[in-house]
Protein backbone atom coordinates (compact mmCIF):
# COMPACT_ATOMS: atom_id res chain seq x y z
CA UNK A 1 8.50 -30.49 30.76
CA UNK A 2 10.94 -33.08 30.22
CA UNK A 3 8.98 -34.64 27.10
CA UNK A 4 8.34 -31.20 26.05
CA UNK A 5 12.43 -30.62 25.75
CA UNK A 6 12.67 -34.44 24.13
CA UNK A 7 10.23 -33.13 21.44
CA UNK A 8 12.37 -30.12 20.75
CA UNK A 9 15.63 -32.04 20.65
CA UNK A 10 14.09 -34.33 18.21
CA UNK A 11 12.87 -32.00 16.06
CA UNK A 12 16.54 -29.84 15.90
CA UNK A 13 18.11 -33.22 15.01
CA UNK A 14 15.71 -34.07 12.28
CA UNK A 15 15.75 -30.45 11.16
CA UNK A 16 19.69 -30.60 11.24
CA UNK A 17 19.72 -33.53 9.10
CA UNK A 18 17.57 -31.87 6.58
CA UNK A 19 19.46 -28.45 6.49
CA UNK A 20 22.69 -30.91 6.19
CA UNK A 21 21.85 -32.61 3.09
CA UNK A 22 20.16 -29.42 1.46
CA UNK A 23 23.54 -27.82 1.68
CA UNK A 24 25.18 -30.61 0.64
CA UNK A 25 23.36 -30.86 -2.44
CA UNK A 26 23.29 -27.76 -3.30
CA UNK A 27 27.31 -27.50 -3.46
CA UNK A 28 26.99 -30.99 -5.19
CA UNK A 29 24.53 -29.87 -7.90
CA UNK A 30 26.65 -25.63 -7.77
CA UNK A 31 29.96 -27.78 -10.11
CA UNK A 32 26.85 -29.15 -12.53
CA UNK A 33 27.46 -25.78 -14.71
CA UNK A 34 24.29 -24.98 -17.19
CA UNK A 35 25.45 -25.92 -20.90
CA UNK A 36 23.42 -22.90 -21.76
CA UNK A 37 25.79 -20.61 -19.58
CA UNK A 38 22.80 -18.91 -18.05
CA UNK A 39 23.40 -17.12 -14.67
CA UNK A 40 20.56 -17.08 -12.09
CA UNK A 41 19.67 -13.98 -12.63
CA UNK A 42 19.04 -14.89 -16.35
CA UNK A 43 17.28 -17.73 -15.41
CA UNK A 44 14.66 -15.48 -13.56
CA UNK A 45 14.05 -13.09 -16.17
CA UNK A 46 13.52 -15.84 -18.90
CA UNK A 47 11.01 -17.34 -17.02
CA UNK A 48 8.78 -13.92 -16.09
CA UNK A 49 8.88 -13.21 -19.45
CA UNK A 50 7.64 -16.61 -20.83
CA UNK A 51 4.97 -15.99 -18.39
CA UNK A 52 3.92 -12.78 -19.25
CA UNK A 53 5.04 -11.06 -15.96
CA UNK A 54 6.67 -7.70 -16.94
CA UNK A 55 6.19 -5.86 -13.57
CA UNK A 56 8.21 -8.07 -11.46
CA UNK A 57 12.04 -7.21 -10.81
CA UNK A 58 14.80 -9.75 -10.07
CA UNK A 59 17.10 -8.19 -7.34
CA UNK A 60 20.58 -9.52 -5.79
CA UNK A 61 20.48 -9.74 -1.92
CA UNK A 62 22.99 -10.45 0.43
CA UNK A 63 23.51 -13.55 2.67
CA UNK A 64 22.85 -17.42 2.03
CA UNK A 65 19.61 -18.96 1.64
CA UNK A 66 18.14 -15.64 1.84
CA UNK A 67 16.41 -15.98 -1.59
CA UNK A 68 12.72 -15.16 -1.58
CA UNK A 69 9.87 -13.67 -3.80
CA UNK A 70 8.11 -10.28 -2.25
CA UNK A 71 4.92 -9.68 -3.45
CA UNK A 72 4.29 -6.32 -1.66
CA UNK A 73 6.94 -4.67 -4.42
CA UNK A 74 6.96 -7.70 -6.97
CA UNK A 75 10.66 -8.24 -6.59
CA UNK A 76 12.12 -11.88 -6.86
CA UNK A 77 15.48 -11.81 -4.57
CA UNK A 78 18.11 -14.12 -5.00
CA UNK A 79 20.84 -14.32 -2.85
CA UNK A 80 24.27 -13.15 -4.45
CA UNK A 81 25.62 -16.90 -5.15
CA UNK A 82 22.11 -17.25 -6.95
CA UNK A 83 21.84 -14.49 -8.62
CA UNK A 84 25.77 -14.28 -10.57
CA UNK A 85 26.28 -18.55 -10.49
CA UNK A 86 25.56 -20.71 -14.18
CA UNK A 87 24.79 -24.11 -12.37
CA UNK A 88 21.75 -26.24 -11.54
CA UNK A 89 21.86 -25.53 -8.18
CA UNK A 90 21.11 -21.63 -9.00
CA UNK A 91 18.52 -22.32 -11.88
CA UNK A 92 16.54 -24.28 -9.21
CA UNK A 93 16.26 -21.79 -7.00
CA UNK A 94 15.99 -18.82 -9.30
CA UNK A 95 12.74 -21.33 -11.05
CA UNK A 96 11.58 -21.63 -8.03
CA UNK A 97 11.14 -17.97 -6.84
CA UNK A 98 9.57 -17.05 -9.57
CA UNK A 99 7.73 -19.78 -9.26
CA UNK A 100 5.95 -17.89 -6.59
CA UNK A 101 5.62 -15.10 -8.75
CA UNK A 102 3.68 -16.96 -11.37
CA UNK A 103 1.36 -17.80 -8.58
CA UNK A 104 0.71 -14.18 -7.06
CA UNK A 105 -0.43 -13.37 -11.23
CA UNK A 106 -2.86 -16.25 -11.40
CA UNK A 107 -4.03 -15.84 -8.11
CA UNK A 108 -3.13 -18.88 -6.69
CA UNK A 109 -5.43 -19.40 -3.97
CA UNK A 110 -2.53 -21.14 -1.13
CA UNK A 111 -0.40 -18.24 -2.01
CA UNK A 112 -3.31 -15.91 -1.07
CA UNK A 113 -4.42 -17.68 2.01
CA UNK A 114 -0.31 -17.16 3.26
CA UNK A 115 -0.34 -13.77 3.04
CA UNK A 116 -3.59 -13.00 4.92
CA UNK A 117 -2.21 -15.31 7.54
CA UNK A 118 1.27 -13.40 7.98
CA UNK A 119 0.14 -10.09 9.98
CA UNK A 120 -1.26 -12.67 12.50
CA UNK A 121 1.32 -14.99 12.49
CA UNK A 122 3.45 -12.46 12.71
CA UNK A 123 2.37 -11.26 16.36
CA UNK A 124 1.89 -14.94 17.22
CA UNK A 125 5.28 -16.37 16.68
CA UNK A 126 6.30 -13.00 18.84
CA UNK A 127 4.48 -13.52 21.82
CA UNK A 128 3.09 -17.23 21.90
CA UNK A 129 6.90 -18.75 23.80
CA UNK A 130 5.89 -16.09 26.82
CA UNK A 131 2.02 -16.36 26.89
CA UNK A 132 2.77 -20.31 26.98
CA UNK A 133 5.27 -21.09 29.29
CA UNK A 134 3.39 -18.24 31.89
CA UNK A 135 -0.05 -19.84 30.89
CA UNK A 136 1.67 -23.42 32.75
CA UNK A 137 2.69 -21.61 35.48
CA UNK A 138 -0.68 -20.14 35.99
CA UNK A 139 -2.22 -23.28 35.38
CA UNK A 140 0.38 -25.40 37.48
CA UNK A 141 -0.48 -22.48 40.61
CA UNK A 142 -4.09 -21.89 40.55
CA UNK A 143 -5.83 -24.09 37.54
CA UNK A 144 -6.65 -21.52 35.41
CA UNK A 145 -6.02 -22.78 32.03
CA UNK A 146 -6.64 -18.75 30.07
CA UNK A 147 -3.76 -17.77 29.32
CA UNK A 148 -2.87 -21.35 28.42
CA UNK A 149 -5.81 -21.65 25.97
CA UNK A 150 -4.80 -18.16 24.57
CA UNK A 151 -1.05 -19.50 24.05
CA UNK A 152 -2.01 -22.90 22.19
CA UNK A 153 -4.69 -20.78 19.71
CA UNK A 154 -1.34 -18.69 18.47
CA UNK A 155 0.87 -21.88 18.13
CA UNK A 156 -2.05 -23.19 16.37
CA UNK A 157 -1.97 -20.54 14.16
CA UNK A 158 1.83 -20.57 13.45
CA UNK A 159 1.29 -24.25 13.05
CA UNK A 160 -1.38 -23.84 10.18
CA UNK A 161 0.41 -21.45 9.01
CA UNK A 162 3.22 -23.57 8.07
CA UNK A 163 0.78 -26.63 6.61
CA UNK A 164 -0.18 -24.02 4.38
CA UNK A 165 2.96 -22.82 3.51
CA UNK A 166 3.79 -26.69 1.88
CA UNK A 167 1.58 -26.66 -0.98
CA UNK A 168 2.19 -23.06 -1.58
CA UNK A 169 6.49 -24.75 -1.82
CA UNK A 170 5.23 -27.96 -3.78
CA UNK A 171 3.61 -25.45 -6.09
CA UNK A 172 5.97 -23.08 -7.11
CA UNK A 173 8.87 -25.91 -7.86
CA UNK A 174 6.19 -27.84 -9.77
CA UNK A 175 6.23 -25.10 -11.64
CA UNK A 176 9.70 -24.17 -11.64
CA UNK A 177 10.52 -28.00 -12.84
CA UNK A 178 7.64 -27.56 -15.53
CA UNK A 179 9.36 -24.32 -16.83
CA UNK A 180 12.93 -25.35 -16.96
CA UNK A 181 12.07 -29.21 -18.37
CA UNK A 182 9.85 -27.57 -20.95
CA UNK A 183 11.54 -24.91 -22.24
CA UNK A 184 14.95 -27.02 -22.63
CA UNK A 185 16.33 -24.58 -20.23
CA UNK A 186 18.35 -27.14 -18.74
CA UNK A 187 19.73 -30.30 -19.90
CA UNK A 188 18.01 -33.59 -18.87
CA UNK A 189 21.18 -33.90 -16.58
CA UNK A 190 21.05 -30.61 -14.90
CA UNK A 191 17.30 -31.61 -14.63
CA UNK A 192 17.76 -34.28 -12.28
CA UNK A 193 20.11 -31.87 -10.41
CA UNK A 194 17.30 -29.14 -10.29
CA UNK A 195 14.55 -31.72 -8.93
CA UNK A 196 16.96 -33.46 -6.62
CA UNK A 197 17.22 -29.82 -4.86
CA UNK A 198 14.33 -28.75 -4.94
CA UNK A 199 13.06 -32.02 -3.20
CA UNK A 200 15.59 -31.58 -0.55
CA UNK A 201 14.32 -27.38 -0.21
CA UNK A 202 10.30 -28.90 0.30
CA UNK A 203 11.85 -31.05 2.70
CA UNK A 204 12.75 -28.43 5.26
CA UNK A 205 8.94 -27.08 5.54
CA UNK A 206 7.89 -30.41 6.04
CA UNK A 207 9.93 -31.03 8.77
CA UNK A 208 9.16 -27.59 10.19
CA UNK A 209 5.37 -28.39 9.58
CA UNK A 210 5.69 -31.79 11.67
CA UNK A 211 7.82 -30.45 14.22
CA UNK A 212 5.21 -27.39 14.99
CA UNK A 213 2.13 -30.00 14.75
CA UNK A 214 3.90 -32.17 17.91
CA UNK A 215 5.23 -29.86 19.93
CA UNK A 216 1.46 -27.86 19.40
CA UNK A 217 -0.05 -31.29 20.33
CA UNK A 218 2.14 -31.41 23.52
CA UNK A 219 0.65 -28.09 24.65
CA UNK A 220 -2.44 -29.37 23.97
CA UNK A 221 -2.28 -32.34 26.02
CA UNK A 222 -0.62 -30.03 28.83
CA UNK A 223 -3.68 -27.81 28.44
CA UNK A 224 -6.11 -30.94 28.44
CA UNK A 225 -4.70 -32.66 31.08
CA UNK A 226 -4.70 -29.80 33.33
CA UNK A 227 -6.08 -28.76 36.92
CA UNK A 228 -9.92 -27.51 36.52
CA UNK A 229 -10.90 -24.94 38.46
């Protein structure tokens, strides 16, 4: 288990790094205030409506980083700092969001494969720590490698799960980028700010995507490498 415990320290220091510099940049790029004096909020709406979305509502949640787009009840939720602040920083991530929006109206087939995925992944990312760690024990006492095989299938599916989830991120902040560049929403200063943190936001799936794929490869090697019956 010991490389199993190197993977996972690894992975939180790369991860921490990541995080780091997001939040960094974001306070960097939250002083870059939009010339156009456009909260997030506003940033949101003006977007939906240059795509033709009408049925989607832009909501104010609590908490940091908890901004997201629902689909189930078309709602694009921005956290409160998001949702009131005029700065780069906020335009990113309201662009962004509704980014994901645009997709769910053209049927963006990434977006769709997600959400099929999530009821499963769900009930994986639940279960799979327990059914893995007793499936090496089982394996390690008798040889049976079931359970085992059972608990690498739902880290595999957690783990595609989050390869999928990239191009559904590179996607909506293409878009987002492609919105706010060509509408002269922002200036071509606050531009750089909005692609500088949006680059670091993609960054953190990535990292989360890699780290699942080794430590899912570990298991896998555990569950090749083990006693036969």
């Amino acid at each position: 288990m010991g490389g199993y415990y190197l993977i996972i320290i690894i992975s939180m220091a790369v991860s921490w790094f990541v995080s780091w510099r997001l939040k960094s940049k974001f306070e960097h790029y939250s002083k870059v205030h939009l010339r156009n004096g456009m909260s997030g909020k506003e940033v949101a709406e003006k977007m939906l409506r240059d795509n033709g979305i009408n049925d989607v509502q832009v909501m104010s949640v609590p908490g940091q980083l908890t901004d997201h787009y629902n689909p189930e009840d078309k709602t694009v939720n921005l956290s409160e700092a998001v949702y009131m602040q005029r700065n780069a920083a906020s335009a990113a991530v309201a662009a962004h969001e509704c980014g994901h929006a645009v997709q769910h109206k053209v049927g963006y087939s990434m977006l769709q494969l997600r959400s099929k995925l999530v009821p499963v992944v769900s009930i994986s990312s639940n279960l799979m720590q327990f059914v893995i760690m007793g499936g090496i024990i089982v394996m390690a006492m008798s040889g049976n490698k079931l359970i085992l095989t059972i608990g690498v299938i739902m880290f595999a599916l957690t783990t595609l799960f989050a390869f999928v989830t990239l191009p559904v991120e590179y996607d909506a902040s293409n878009r987002a980028m492609k919105w706010l560049r060509d509408t002269g929403t922002v200036t071509t200063e606050e531009y750089v700010g909005v692609k500088d943190s949006l680059k670091w936001a993609a960054r953190t799936y990535v990292v989360a995507a890699i780290g699942s794929l080794v430590q899912l490869m570990y298991f896998a090697s555990l569950l090749m490498g083990g006693r036969r019956d």
